[in-house]
Protein backbone atom coordinates (compact mmCIF):
# COMPACT_ATOMS: atom_id res chain seq x y z
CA UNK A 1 118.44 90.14 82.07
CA UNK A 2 116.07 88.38 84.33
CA UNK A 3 115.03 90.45 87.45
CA UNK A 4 114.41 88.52 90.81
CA UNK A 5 112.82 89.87 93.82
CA UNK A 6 114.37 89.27 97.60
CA UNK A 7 112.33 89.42 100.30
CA UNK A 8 114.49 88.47 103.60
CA UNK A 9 114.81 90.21 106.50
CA UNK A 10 117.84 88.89 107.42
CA UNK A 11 120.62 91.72 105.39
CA UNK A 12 123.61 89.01 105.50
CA UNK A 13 121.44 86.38 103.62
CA UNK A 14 120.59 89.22 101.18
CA UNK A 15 123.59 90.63 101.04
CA UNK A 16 125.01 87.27 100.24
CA UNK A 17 122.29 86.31 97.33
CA UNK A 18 122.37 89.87 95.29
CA UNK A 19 126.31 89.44 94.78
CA UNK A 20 125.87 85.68 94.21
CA UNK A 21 123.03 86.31 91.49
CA UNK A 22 124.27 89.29 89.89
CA UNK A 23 127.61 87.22 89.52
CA UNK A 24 125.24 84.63 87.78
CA UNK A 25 123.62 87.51 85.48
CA UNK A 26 120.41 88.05 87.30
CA UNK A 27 119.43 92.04 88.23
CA UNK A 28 118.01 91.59 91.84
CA UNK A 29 115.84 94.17 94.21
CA UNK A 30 115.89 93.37 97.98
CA UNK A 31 113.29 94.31 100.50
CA UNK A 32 113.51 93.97 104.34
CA UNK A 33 110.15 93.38 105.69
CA UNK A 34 106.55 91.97 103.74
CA UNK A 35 104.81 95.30 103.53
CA UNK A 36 107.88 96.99 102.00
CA UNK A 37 108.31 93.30 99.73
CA UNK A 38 104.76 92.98 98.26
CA UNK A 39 104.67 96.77 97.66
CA UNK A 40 107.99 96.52 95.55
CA UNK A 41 106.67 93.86 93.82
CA UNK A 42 103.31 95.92 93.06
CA UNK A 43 105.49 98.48 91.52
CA UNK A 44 108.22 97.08 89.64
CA UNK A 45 108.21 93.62 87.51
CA UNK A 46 109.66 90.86 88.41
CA UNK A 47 110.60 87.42 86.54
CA UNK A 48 110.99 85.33 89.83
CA UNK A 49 110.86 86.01 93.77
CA UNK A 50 112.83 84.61 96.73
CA UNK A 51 110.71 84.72 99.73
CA UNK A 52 111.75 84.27 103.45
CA UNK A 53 108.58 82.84 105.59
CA UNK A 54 109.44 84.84 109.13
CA UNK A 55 109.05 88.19 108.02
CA UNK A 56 108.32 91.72 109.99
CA UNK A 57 104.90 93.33 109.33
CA UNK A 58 103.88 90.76 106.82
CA UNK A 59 104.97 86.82 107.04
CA UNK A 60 105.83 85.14 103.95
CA UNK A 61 102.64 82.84 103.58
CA UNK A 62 100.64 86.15 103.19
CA UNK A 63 102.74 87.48 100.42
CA UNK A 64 102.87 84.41 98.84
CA UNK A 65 99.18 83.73 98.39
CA UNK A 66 98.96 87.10 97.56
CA UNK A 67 101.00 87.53 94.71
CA UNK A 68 99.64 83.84 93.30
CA UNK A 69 96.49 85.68 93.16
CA UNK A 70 97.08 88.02 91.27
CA UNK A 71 99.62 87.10 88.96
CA UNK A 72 101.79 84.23 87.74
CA UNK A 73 105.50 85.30 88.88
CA UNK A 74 107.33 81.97 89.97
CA UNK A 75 107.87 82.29 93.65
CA UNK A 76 110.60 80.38 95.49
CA UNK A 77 110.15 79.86 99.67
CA UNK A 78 113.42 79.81 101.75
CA UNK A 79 113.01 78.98 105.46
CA UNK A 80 114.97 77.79 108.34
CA UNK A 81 111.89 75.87 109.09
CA UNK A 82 112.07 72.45 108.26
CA UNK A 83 108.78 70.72 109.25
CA UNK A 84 107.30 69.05 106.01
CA UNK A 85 103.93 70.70 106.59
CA UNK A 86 105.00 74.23 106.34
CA UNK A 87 106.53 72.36 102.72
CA UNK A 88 103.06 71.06 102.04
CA UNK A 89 101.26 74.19 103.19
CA UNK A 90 103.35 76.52 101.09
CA UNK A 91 103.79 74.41 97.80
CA UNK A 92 99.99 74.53 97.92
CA UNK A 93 99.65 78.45 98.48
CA UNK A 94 101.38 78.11 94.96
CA UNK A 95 105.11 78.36 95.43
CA UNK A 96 106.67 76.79 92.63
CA UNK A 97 109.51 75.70 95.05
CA UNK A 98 110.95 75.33 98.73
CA UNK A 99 114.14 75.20 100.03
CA UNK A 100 115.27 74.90 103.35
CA UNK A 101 118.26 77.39 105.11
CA UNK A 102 120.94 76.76 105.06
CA UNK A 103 121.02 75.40 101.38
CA UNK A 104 123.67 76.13 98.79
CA UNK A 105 123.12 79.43 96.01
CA UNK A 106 124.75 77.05 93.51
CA UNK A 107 121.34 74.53 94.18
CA UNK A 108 119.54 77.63 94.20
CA UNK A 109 120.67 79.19 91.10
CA UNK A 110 119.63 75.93 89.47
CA UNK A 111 116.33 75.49 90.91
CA UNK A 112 115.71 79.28 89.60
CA UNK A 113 117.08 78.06 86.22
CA UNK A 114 114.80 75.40 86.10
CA UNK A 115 111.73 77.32 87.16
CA UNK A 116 112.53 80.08 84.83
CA UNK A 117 112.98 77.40 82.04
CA UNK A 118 109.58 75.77 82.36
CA UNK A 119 108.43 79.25 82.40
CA UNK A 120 109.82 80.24 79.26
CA UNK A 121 108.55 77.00 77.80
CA UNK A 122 105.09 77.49 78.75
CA UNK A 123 104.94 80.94 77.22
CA UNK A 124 105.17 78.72 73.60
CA UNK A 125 101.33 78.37 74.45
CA UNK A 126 100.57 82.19 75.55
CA UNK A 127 98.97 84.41 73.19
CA UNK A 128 100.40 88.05 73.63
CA UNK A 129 98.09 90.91 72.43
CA UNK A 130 99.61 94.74 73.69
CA UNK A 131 100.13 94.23 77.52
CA UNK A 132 97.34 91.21 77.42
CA UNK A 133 98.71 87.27 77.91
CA UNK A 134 96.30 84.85 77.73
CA UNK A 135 96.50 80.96 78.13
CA UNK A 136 94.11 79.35 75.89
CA UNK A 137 94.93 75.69 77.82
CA UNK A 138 94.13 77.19 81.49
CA UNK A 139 91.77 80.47 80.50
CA UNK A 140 94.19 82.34 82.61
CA UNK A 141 94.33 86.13 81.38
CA UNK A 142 97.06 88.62 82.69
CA UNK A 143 97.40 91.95 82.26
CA UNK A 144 100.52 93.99 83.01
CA UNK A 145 102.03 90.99 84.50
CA UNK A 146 98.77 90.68 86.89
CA UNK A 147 96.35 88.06 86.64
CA UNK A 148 92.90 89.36 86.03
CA UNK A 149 89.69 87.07 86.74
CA UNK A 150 87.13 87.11 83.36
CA UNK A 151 83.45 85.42 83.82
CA UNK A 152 83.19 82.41 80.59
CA UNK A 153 81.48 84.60 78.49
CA UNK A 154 83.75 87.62 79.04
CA UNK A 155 86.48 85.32 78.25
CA UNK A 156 85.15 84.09 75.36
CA UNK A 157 84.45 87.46 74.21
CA UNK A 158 87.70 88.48 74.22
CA UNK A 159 88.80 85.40 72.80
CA UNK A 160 86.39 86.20 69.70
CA UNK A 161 87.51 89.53 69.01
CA UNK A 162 90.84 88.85 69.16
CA UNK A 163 90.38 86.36 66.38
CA UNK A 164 88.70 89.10 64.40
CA UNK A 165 90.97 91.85 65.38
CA UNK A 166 90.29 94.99 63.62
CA UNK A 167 87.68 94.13 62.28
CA UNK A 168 83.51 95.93 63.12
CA UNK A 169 81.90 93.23 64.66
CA UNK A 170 77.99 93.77 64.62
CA UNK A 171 76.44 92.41 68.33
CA UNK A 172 74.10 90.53 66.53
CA UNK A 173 76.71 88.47 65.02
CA UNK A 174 78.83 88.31 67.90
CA UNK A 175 75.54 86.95 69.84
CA UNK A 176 75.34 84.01 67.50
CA UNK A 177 78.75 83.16 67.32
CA UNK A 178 78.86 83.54 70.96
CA UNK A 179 75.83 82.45 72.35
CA UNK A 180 74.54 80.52 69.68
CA UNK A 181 71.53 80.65 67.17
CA UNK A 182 69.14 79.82 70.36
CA UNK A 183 69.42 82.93 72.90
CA UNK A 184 66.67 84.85 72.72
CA UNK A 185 67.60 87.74 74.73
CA UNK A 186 68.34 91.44 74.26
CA UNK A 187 71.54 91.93 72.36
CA UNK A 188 72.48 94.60 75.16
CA UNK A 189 73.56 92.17 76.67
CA UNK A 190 76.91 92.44 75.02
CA UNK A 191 77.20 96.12 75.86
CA UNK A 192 77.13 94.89 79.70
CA UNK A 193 80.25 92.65 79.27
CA UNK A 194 81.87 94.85 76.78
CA UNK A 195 82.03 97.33 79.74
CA UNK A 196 83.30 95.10 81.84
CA UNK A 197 85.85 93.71 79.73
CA UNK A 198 87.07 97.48 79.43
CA UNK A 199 87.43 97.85 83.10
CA UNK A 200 89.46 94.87 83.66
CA UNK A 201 91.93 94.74 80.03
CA UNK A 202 91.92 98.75 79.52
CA UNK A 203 89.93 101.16 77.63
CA UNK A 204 92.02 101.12 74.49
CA UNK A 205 91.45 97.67 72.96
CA UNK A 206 87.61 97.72 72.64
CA UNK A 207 86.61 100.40 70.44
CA UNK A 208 82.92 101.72 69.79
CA UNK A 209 81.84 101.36 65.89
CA UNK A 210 78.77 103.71 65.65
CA UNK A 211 75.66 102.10 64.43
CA UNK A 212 77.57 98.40 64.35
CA UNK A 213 79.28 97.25 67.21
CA UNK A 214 82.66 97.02 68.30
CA UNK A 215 86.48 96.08 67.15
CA UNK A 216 89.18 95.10 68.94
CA UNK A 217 91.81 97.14 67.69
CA UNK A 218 96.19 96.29 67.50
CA UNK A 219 98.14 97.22 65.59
């Protein structure tokens, strides 16, 4: 069951859209204000969000370009405000959609069908390793649902081992598959983005082979 996230501070509206989508088969989770919506959102998952501009604490352009940073959840805008710049402004903070109130939940459920279609299509091209998606087309790598940002060569790094899973890679042939048969530097070098590769994917992919090099390890 897909789960959608409401953020509306208006309770009728959101009273109105849980029974309306859970009659369609969607799970929802409501929150009043921004804080309380972008902290939800932080610590549940979500497949889609619905998210009301005027908001208390926290207005709706914030969370949106906020969660676009950090991950790829679809998020819809619903407004009462109609002026085609706030459109323009908030299709390009990354909102997959905008829809003006008052608009009708059958419209909506479709333009959330839609959405979540596309999204479901695009996954065809996502490589899933353990919590890790990656998008070989745009380089985009999430983790946990949350985008993470990778330097080239960290990317390509990753990228590399995965390919080789399980298997003891030795640096210097990681450096010339990598790199390329010209670099002339220290092969420490791939100790530095190994580390860093740990902090942002986790600790348990990358594994240490004594006297080698490292594996990525899955099972």
């Amino acid at each position: 069951m897909k789960k959608i996230l409401i953020i509306e501070d208006e309770k009728e509206i959101r009273n109105i859209l849980r029974v309306y989508l859970n009659a369609c088969g969607y799970e929802v989770e409501e929150a009043e204000g921004g804080e309380e919506g972008i902290n939800l959102f932080y610590a549940k998952t979500f497949d889609l969000v619905l998210l009301d501009v005027m908001l208390p604490k926290k207005d709706g352009w914030s969370i949106c370009r906020e969660i676009k940073q950090y991950s790829s959840v679809p998020v819809i805008i619903m407004t009462a405000r109609t002026d085609e710049n706030d459109e323009v402004f908030g299709l390009e903070l990354g909102a997959d959609d905008y829809i003006t109130k008052p608009f009708s939940n059958k419209v909506l459920v479709a333009r959330i069908k839609t959405i979540l279609k596309n999204r479901e299509n695009r996954k065809e091209d996502i490589l899933k390793v353990g919590n890790i998606e990656i998008n070989d087309i745009s380089h985009t790598v999430n983790v946990n649902g949350r985008k993470v940002e990778l330097a080239p060569k960290e990317y390509e790094i990753l990228m590399y081992m995965i390919k080789n899973s399980n298997i003891a890679l030795r640096r210097e042939k990681m450096l010339v598959e990598i790199w390329g048969y010209d670099f002339d530097g220290s092969d420490r070098i791939i100790d530095v983005h190994i580390k860093n590769l740990r902090k942002k994917i986790g600790e348990e992919y990358i594994k240490t082979v004594r006297n080698i090099g490292y594996k990525f390890e899955i099972d």
